[in-house]
Protein backbone atom coordinates (compact mmCIF):
# COMPACT_ATOMS: atom_id res chain seq x y z
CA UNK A 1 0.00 0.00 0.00
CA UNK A 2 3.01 2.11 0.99
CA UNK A 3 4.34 1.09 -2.53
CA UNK A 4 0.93 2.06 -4.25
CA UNK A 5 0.37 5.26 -2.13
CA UNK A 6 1.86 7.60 -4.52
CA UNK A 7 0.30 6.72 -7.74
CA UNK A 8 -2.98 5.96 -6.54
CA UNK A 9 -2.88 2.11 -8.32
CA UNK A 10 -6.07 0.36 -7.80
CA UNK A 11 -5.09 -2.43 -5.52
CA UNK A 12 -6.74 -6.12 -4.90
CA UNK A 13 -5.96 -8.27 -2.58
CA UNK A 14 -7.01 -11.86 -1.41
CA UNK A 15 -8.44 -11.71 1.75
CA UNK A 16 -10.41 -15.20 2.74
CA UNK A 17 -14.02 -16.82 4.07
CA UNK A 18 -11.83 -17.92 7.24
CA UNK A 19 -12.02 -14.36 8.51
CA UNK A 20 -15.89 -15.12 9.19
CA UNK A 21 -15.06 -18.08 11.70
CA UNK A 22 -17.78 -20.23 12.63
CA UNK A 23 -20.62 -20.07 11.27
CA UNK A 24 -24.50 -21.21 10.49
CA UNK A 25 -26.03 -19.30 7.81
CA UNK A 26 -24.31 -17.30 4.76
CA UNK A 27 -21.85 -15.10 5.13
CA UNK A 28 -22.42 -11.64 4.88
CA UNK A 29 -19.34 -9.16 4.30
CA UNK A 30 -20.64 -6.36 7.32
CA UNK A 31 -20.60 -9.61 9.60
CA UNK A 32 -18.14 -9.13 12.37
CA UNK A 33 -14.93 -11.02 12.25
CA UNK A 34 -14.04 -14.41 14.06
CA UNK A 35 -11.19 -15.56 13.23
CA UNK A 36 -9.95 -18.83 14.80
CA UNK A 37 -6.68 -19.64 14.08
CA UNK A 38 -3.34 -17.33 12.93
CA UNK A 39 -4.54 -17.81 8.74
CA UNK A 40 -7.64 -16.09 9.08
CA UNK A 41 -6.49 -13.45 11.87
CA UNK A 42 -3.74 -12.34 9.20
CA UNK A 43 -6.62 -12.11 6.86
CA UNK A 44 -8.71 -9.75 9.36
CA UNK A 45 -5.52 -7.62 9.95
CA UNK A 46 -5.15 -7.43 6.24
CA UNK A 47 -8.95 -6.44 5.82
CA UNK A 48 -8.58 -3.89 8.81
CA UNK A 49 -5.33 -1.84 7.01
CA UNK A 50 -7.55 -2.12 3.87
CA UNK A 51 -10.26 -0.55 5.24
CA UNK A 52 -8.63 2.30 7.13
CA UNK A 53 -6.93 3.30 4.03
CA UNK A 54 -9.72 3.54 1.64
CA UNK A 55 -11.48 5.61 4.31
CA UNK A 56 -9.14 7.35 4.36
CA UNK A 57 -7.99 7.96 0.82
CA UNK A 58 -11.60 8.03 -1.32
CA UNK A 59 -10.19 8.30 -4.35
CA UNK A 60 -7.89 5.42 -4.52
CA UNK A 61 -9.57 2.41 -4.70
CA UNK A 62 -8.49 -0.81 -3.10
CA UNK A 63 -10.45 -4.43 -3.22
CA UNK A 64 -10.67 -6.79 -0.75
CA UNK A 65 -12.02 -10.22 -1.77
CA UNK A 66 -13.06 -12.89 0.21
CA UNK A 67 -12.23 -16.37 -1.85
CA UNK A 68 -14.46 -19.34 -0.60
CA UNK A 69 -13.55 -22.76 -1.10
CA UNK A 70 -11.84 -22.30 -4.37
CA UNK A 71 -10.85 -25.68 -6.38
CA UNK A 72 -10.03 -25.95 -9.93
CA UNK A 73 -7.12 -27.12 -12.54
CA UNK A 74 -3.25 -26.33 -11.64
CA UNK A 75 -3.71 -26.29 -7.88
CA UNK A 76 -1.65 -29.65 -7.44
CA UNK A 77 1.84 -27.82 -6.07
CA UNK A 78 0.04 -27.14 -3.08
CA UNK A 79 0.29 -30.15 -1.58
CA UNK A 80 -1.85 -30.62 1.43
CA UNK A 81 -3.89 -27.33 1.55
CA UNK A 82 -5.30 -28.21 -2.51
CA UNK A 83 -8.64 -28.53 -2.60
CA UNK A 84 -10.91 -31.13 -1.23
CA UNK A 85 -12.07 -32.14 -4.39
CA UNK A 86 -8.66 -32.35 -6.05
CA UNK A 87 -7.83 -34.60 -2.89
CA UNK A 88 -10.76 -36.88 -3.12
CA UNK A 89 -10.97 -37.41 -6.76
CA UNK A 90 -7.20 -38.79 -6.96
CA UNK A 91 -8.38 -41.06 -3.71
CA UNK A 92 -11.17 -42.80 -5.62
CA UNK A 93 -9.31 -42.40 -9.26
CA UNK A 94 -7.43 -44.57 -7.80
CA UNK A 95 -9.93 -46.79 -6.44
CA UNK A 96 -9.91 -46.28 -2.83
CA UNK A 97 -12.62 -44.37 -0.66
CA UNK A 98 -12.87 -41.26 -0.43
CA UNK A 99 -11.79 -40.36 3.64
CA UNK A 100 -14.02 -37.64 4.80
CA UNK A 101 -14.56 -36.45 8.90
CA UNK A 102 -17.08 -38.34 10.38
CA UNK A 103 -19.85 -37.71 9.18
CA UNK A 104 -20.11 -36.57 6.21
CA UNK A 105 -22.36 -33.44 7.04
CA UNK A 106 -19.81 -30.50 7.35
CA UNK A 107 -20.39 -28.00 4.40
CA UNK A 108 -18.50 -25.29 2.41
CA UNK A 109 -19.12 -23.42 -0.44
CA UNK A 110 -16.89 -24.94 -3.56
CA UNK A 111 -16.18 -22.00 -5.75
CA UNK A 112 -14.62 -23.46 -8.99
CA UNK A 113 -11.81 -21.43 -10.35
CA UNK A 114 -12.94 -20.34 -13.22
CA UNK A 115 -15.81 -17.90 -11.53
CA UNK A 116 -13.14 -17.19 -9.00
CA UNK A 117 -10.80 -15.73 -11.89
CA UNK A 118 -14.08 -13.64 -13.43
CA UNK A 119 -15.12 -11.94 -10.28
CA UNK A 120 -11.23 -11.31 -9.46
CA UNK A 121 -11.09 -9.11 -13.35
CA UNK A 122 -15.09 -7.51 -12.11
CA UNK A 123 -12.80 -5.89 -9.40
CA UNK A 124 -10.45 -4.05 -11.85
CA UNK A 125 -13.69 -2.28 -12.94
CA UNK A 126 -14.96 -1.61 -9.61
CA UNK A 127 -15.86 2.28 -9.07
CA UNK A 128 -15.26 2.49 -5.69
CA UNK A 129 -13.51 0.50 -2.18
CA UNK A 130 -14.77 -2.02 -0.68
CA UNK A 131 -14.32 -5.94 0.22
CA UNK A 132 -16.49 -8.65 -1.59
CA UNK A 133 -17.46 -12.42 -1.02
CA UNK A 134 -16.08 -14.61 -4.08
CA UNK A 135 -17.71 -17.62 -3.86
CA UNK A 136 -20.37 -20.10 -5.78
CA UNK A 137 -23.28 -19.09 -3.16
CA UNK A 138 -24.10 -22.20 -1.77
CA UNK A 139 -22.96 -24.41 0.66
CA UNK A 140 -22.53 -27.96 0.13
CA UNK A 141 -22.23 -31.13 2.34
CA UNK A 142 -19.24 -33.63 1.96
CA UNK A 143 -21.36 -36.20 1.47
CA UNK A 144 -22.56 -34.59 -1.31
CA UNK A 145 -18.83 -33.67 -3.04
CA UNK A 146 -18.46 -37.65 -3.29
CA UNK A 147 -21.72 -38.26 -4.49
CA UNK A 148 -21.00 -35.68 -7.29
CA UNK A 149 -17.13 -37.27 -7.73
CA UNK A 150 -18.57 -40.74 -8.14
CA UNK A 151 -21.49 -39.69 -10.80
CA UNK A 152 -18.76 -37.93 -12.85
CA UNK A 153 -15.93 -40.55 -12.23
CA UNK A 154 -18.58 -43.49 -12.59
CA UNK A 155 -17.85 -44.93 -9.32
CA UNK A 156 -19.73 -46.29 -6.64
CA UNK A 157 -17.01 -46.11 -3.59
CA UNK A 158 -18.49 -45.40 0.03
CA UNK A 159 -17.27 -42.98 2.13
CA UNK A 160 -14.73 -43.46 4.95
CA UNK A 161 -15.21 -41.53 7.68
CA UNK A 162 -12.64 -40.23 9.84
CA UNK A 163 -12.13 -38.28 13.15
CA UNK A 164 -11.84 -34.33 12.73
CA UNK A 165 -8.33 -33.68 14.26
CA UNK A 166 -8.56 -29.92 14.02
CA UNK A 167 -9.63 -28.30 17.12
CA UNK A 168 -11.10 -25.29 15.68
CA UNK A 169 -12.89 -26.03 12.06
CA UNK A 170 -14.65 -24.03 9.68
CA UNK A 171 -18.36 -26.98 9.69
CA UNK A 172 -19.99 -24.42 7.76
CA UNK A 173 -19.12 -21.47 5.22
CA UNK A 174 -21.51 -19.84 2.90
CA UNK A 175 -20.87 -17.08 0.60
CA UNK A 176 -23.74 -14.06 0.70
CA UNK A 177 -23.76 -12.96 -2.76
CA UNK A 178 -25.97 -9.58 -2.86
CA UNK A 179 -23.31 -7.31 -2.47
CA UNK A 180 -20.53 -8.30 -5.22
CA UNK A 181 -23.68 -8.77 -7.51
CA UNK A 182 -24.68 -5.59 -6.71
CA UNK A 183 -21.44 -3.67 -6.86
CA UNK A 184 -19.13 -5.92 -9.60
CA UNK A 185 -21.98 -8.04 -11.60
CA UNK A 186 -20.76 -11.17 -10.39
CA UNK A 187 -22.78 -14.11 -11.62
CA UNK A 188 -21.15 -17.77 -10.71
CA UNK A 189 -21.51 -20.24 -13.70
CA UNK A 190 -20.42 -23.63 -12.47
CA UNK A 191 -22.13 -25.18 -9.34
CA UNK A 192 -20.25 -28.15 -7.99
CA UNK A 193 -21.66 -30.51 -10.39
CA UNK A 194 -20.50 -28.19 -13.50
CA UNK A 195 -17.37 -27.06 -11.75
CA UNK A 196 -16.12 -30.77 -10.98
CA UNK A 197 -17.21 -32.03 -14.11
CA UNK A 198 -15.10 -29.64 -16.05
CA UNK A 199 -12.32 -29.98 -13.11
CA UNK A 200 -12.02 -33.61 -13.93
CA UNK A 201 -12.10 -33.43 -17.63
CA UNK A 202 -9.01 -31.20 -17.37
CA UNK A 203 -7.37 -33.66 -14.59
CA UNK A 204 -8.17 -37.36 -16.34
CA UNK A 205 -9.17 -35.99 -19.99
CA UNK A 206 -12.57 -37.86 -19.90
């Protein structure tokens, strides 16, 4: 921002759905922040500086967007933290089943990457400050992820369930959608049956 400061240039930034915490219902962006662990409290500090400078420089604009569950083709290289459905599909690709915490009924919202990538160039057209949900606008059980996986991969493998070893985990995240429709047009194209079925013809060619 310090960089930026001179020159006005519009900046935009990835801030996260972990900043919300827990949670039951969507996610609106004027909900209070709850961050519970050190990822998502970097996130709120990020969002906070963000803020404070817009107010107090109205003419530069700066965007803050909120990236659900985003999954979607060259996210391999990240190991452990790529996406559930990257993880799960090479599981029962390869014929085992698909390990999941117990059971089942935790839900996020799976943003495929192609929406995330429009509604990240909306913001370079965005007239004014402000910090946006990016996300497919509804959330989605893990159950349901491998029921989706094995209609597209033509498998029929069961779940195995496993403990939750994370003390503090998101059950729940839904993205609220009103205002970055409002403010940037953002439409999402591909809910999790589109998105994984175009995910997986990219990652297997079938």
């Amino acid at each position: 921002m310090n960089f930026a400061r001179p020159s006005r240039t519009r900046i935009i930034y990835a801030s996260s759905a972990a900043t919300y915490g827990p949670a039951t219902g969507a996610s609106v962006e004027s909900n209070g922040a709850a961050p519970a662990n050190i990822y998502a409290f970097s996130k709120v500090i990020i969002d906070n500086i963000a803020i404070r400078v817009a107010d107090e420089s109205p003419d530069w604009i700066i965007i803050g967007l909120r990236y659900f569950n985003v999954y979607g083709p060259r996210e391999a290289h990240k190991g452990v933290p790529a996406s559930m459905v990257y993880h799960l599909a090479q599981q029962m690709k390869s014929g085992q089943h698909p390990r999941i915490f117990k059971h089942g009924e935790q839900k996020r919202d799976f943003v495929y990457v192609k929406d995330a990538i429009e509604g990240s160039i909306l913001a370079l057209d965005a007239n004014e400050s402000g910090i946006y949900n990016l996300g497919c606008g509804r959330a989605r059980s893990f159950n349901e992820l491998v029921d989706v996986l094995n209609q597209c991969l033509g498998t029929k493998l069961q779940a195995d369930y496993i403990d939750n070893p994370h003390a503090h985990y998101q059950n729940f995240t839904e993205a609220d959608l009103d205002k970055v429709r409002s403010a940037l047009g953002y439409q999402p194209q591909f809910p999790l049956e589109a998105g994984v079925r175009d995910y997986l013809k990219w990652l297997y060619g079938s």
